[in-house]
Protein backbone atom coordinates (compact mmCIF):
# COMPACT_ATOMS: atom_id res chain seq x y z
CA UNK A 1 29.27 0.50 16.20
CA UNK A 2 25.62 1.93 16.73
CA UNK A 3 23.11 -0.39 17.31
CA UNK A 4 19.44 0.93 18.33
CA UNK A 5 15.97 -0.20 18.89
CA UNK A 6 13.16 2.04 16.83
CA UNK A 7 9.42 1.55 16.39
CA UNK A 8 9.94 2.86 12.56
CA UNK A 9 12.86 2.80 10.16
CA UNK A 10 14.96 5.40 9.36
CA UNK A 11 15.55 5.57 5.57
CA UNK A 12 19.23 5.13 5.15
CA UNK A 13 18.67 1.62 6.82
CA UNK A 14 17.58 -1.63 4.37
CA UNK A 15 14.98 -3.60 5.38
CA UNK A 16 15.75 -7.09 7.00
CA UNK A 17 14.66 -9.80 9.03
CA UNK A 18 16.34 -12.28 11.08
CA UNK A 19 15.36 -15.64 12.78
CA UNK A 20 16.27 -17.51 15.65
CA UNK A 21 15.84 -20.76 15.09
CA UNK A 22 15.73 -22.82 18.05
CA UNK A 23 16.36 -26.53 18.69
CA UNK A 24 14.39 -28.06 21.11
CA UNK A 25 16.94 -28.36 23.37
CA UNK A 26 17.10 -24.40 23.34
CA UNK A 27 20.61 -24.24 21.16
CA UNK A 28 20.22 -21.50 17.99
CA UNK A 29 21.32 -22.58 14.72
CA UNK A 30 23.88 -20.18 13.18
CA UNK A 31 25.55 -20.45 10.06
CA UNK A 32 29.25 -19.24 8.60
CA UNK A 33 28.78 -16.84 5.80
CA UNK A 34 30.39 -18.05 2.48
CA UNK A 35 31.98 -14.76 2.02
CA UNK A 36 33.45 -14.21 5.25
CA UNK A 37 34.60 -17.30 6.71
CA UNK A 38 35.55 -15.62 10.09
CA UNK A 39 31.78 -14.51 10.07
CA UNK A 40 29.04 -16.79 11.47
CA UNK A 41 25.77 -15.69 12.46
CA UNK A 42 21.81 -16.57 12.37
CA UNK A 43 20.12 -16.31 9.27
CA UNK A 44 19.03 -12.76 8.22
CA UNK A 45 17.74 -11.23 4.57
CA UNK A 46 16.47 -8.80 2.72
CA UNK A 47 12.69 -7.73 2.71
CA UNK A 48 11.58 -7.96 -1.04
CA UNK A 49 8.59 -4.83 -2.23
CA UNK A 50 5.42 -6.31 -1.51
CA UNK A 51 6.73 -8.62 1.21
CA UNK A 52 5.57 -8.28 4.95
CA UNK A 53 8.59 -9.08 6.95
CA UNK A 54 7.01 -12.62 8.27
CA UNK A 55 6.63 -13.52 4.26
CA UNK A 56 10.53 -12.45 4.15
CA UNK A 57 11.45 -14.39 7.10
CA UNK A 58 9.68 -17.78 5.91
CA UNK A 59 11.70 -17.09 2.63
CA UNK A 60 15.00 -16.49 4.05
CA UNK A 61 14.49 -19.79 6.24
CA UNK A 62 14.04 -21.86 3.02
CA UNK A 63 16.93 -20.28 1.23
CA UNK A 64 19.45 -20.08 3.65
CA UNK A 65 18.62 -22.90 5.55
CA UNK A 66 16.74 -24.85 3.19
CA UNK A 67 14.09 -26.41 5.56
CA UNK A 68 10.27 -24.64 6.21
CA UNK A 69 9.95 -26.94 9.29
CA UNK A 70 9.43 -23.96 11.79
CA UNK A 71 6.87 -22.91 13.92
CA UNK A 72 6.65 -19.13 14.75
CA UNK A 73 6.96 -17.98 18.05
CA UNK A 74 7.26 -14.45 18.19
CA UNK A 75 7.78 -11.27 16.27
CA UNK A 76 10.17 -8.69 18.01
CA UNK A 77 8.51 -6.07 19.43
CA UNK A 78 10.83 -3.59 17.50
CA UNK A 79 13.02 -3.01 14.94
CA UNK A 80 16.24 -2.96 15.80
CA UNK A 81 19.03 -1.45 13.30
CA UNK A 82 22.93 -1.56 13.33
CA UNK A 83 25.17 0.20 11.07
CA UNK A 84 27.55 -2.23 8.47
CA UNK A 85 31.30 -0.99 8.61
CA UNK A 86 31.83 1.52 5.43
CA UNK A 87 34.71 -1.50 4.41
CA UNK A 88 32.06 -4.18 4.64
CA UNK A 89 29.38 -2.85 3.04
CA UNK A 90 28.02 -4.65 0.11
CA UNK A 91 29.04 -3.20 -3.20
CA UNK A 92 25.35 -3.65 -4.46
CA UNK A 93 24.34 -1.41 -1.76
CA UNK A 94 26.05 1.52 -3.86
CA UNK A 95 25.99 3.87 -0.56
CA UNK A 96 22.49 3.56 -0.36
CA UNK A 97 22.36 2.12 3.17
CA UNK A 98 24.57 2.77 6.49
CA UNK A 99 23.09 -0.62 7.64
CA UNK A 100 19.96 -2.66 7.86
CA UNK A 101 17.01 -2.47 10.41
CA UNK A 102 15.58 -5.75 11.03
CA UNK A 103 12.49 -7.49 12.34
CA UNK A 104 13.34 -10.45 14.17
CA UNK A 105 11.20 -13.70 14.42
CA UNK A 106 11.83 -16.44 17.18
CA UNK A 107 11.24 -20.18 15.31
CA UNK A 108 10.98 -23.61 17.06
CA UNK A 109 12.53 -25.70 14.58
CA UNK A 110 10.32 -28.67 14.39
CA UNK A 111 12.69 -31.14 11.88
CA UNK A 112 15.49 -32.97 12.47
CA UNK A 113 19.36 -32.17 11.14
CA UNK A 114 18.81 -34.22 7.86
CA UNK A 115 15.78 -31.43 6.81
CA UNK A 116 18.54 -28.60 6.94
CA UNK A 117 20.41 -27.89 3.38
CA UNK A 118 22.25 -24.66 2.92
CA UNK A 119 23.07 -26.11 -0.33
CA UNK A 120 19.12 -25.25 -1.50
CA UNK A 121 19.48 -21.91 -2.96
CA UNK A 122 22.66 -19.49 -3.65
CA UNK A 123 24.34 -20.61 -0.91
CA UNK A 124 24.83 -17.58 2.20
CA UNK A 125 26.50 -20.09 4.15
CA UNK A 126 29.39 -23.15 4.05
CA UNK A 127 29.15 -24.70 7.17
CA UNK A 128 26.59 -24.38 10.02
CA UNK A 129 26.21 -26.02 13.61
CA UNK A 130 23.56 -25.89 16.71
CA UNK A 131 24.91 -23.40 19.29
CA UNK A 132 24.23 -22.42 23.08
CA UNK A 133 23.27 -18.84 23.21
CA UNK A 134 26.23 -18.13 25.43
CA UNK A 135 28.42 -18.53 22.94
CA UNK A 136 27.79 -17.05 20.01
CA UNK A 137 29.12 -13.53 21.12
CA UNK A 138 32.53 -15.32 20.40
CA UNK A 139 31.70 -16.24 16.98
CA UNK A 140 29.22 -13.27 16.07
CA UNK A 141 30.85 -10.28 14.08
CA UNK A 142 31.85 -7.36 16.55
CA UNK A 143 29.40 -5.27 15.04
CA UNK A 144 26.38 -7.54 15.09
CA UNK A 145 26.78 -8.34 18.85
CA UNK A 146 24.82 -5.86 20.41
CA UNK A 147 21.94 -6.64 17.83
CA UNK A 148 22.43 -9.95 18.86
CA UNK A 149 22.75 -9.36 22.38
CA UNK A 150 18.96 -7.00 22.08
CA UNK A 151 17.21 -10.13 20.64
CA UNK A 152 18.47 -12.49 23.17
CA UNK A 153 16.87 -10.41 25.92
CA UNK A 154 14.03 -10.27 23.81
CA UNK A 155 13.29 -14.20 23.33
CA UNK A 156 15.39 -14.67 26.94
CA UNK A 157 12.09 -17.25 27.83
CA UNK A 158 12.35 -18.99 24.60
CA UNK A 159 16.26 -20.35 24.94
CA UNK A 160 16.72 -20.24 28.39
């Protein structure tokens, strides 16, 4: 799979953001998808017209992981863009994307376990867990890692 940084955003990519929301014992919350149970990953959604991409990401943290306790760290520099497999690509998306290019935003996470409900909204997710960022290459969807692997070395001083 091609996964590449940009300054822009090419068309046939949707707009996204992800965040990395760390504990403060530097672990990354991820989160198994509800509709691919093999799938887990951090949260990551859609940028709404109108929305900057920080508006989406404080959004997607209350909907996916139904807590707004977060402090911002740091925008990526970049956006960085992956393309879905044709056989997992949304229905909704009608062929209008190859993947999504996303802004991602590093988040200390400043509650405790109790503040975190994936139940909150329409639920992206059916179980989630604290994780070290070592590991989650052997969780992470094959073609997410190298997105995954580009914002590591991007926040490397925030989890490490």
């Amino acid at each position: 799979m091609k996964t590449m940084m940009m300054t822009g955003r090419p068309e046939e990519y949707r707009r996204n953001v992800g965040m990395m929301l760390i504990a403060p014992d530097r672990r990354v919350f991820v989160g198994c998808r509800a509709n691919q149970p093999d799938a887990w990953q951090m949260p990551q959604g859609g940028i709404d017209k109108g929305e900057t991409p920080v508006e989406a990401a404080c959004r997607e943290l209350r909907e996916e992981v139904g807590t707004a306790k977060a402090l911002l760290l740091r925008e990526s520099a970049k956006w960085i863009a992956y393309e879905v497999p044709e056989d997992r690509r949304p229905p909704y998306w009608k062929g209008r994307w190859r993947g999504q290019a996303q802004k991602w935003f590093a988040l200390a996470f400043t509650g405790t376990d109790a503040d975190i409900d994936i139940h909150a909204h329409d639920q992206e997710f059916v179980d989630w867990r604290w994780i070290a960022p070592g590991e989650l290459s052997s969780v992470i969807v094959p073609f997410k890692r190298a997105v995954y692997e580009a914002v590591f070395e991007e926040f490397a001083d925030l989890i490490s």
